[in-house]
N, C-alpha and C. Protein backbone atom coordinates (compact mmCIF):
# COMPACT_ATOMS: atom_id res chain seq x y z
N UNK A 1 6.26 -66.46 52.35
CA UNK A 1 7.18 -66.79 51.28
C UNK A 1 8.61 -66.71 51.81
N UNK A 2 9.32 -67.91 51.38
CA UNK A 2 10.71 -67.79 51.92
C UNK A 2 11.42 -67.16 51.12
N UNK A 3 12.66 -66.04 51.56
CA UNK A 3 13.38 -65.80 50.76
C UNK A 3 14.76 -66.44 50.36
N UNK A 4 15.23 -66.51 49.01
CA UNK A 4 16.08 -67.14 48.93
C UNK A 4 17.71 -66.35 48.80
N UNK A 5 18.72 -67.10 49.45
CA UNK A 5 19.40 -66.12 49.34
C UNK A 5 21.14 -66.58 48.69
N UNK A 6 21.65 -66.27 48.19
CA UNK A 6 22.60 -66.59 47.61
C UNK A 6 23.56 -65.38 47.74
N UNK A 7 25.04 -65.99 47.18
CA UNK A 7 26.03 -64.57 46.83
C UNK A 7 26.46 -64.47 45.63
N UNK A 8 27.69 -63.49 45.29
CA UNK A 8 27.58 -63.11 43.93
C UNK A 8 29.36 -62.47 44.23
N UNK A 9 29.92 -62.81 43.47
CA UNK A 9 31.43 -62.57 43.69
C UNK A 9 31.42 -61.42 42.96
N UNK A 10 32.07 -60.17 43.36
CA UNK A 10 32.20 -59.02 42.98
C UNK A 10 33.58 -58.95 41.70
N UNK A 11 33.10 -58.48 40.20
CA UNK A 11 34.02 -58.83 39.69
C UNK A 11 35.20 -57.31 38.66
N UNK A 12 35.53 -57.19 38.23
CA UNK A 12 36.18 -56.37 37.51
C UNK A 12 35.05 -55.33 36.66
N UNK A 13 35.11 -54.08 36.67
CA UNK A 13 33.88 -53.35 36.10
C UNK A 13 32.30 -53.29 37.02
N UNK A 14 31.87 -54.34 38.30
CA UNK A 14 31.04 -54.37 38.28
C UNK A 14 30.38 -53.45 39.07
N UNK A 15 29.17 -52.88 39.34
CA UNK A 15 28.74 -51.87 40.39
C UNK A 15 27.75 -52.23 41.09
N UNK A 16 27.47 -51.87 41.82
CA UNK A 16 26.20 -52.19 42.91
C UNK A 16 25.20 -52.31 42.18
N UNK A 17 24.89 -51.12 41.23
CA UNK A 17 23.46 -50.67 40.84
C UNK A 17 23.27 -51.62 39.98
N UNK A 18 24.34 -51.67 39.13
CA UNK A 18 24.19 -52.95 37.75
C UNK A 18 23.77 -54.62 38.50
N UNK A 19 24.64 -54.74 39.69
CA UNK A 19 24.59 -56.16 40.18
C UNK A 19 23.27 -56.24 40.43
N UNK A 20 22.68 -55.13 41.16
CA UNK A 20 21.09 -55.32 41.24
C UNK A 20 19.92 -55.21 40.76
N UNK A 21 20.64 -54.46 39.26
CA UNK A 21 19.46 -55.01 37.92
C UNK A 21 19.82 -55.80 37.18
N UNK A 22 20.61 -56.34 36.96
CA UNK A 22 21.06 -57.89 36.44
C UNK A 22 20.11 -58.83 37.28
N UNK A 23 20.08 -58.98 38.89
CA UNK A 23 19.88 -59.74 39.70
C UNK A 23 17.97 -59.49 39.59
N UNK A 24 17.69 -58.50 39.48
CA UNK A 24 16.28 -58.54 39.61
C UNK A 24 15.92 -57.47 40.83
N UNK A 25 16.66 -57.00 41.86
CA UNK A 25 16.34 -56.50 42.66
C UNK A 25 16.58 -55.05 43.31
N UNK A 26 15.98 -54.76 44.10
CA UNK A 26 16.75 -52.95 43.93
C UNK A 26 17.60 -52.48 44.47
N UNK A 27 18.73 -51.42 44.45
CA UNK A 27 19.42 -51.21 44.82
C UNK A 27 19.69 -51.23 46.53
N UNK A 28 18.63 -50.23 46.54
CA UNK A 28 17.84 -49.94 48.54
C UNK A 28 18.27 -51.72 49.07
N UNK A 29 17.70 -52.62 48.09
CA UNK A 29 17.41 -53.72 48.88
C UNK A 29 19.02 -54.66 48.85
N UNK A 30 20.18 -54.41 48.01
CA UNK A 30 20.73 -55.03 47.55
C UNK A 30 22.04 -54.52 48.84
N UNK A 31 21.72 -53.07 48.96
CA UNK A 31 22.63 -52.25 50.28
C UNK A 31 22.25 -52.99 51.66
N UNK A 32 20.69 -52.98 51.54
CA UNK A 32 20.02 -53.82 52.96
C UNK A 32 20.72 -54.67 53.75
N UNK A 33 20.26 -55.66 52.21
CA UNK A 33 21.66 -56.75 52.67
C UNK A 33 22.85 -57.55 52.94
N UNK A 34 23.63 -55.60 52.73
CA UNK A 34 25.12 -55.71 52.76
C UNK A 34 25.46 -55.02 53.77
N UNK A 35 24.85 -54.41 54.94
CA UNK A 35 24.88 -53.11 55.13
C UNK A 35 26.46 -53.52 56.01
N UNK A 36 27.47 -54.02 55.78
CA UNK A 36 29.22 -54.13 55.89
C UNK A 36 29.66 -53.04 54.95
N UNK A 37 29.29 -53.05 53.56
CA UNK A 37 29.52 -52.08 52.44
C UNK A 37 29.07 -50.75 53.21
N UNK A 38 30.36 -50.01 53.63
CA UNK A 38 30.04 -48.94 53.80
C UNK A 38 29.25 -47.45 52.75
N UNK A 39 30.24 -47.56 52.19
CA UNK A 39 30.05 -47.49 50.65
C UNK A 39 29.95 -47.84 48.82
N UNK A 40 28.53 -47.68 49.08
CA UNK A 40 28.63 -48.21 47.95
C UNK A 40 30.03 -48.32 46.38
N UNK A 41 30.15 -47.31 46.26
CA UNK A 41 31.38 -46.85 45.56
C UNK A 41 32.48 -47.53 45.16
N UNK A 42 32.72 -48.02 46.79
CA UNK A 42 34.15 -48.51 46.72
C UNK A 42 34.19 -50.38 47.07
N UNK A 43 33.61 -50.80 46.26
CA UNK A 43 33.80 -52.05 46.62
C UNK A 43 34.73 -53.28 45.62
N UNK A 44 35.53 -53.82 45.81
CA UNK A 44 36.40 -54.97 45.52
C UNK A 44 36.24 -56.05 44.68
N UNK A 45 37.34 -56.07 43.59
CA UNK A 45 36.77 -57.37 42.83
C UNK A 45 37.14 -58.97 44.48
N UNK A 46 36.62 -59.69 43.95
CA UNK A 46 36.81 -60.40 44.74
C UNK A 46 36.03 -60.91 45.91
N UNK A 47 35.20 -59.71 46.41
CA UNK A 47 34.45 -59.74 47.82
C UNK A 47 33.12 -60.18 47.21
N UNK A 48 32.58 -60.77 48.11
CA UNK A 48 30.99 -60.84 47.60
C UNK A 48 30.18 -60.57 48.69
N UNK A 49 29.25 -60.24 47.96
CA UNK A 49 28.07 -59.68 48.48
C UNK A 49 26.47 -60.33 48.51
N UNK A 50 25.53 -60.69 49.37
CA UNK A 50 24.60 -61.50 49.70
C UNK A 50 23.36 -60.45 48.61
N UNK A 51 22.76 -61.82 47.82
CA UNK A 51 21.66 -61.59 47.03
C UNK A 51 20.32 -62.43 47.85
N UNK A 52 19.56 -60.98 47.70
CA UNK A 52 18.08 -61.78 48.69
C UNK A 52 17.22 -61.66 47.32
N UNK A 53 16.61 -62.35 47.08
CA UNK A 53 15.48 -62.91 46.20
C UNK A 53 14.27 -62.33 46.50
N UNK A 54 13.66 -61.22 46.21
CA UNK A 54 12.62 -60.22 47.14
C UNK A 54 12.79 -59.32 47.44
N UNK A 55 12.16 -58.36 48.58
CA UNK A 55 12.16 -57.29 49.04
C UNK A 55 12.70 -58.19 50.57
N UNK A 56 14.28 -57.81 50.97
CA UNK A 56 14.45 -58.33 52.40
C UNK A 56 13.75 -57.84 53.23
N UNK A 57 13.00 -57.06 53.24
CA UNK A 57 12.49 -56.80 54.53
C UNK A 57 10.71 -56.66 54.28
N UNK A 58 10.39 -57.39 53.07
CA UNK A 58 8.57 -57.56 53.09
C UNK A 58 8.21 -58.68 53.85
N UNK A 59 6.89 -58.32 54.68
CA UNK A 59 6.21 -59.04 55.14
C UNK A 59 7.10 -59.07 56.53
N UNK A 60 7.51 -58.88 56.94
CA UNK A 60 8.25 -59.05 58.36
C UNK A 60 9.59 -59.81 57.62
N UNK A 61 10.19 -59.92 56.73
CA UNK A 61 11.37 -60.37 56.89
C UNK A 61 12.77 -59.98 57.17
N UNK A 62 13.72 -60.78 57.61
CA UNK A 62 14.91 -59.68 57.44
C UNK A 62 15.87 -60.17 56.54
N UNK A 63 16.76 -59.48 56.45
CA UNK A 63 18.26 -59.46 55.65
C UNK A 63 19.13 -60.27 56.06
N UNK A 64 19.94 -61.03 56.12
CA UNK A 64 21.68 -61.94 56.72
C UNK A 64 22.13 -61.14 56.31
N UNK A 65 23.12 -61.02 57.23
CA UNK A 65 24.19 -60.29 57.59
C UNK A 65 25.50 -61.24 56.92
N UNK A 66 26.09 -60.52 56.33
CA UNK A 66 27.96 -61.89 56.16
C UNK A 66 28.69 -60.77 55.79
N UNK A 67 29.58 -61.49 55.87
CA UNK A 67 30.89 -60.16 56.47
C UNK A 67 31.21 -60.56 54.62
N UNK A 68 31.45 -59.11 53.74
CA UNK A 68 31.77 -59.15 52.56
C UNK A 68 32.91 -59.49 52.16
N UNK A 69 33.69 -60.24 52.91
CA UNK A 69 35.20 -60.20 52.60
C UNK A 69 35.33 -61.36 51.75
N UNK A 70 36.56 -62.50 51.76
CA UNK A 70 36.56 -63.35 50.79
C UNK A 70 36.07 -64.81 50.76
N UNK A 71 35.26 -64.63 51.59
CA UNK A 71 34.14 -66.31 51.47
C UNK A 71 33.19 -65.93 51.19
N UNK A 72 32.32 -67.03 50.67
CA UNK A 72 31.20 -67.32 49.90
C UNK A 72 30.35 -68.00 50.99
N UNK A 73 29.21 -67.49 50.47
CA UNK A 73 27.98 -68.14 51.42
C UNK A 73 28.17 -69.86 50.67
């Protein structure tokens, strides 16, 4: 199964944990595939962050890497 992967512009109020139950997916997995976000905590309206569709790393898959700053996949 391919995973699909998209981004998600980080906006005013929003948090990791929320972005990744809105999104469907879990937190563990949502850090996976940010691992630029040092901390969770402190992250930026503006920056976005890569949404994997799945568990990034079931079945042998992995995560993309993109630098969280201000472009969009």
């Amino acid at each position: 199964m391919a995973m699909k992967r998209k981004s998600y512009k980080i906006k005013s109020g929003d948090t990791l944990s929320q972005i990744a139950k809105d999104m469907g997916m879990s937190l563990s997995a949502l850090k996976q595939a940010n691992p630029k976000i040092e901390n969770v905590n402190k992250i930026k309206v503006g920056q976005y962050v890569l949404l994997v569709n799945g568990d990034a790393t079931a079945n042998g898959g992995t995560a993309m890497v993109i630098d969280t700053a201000e472009t969009p996949i």
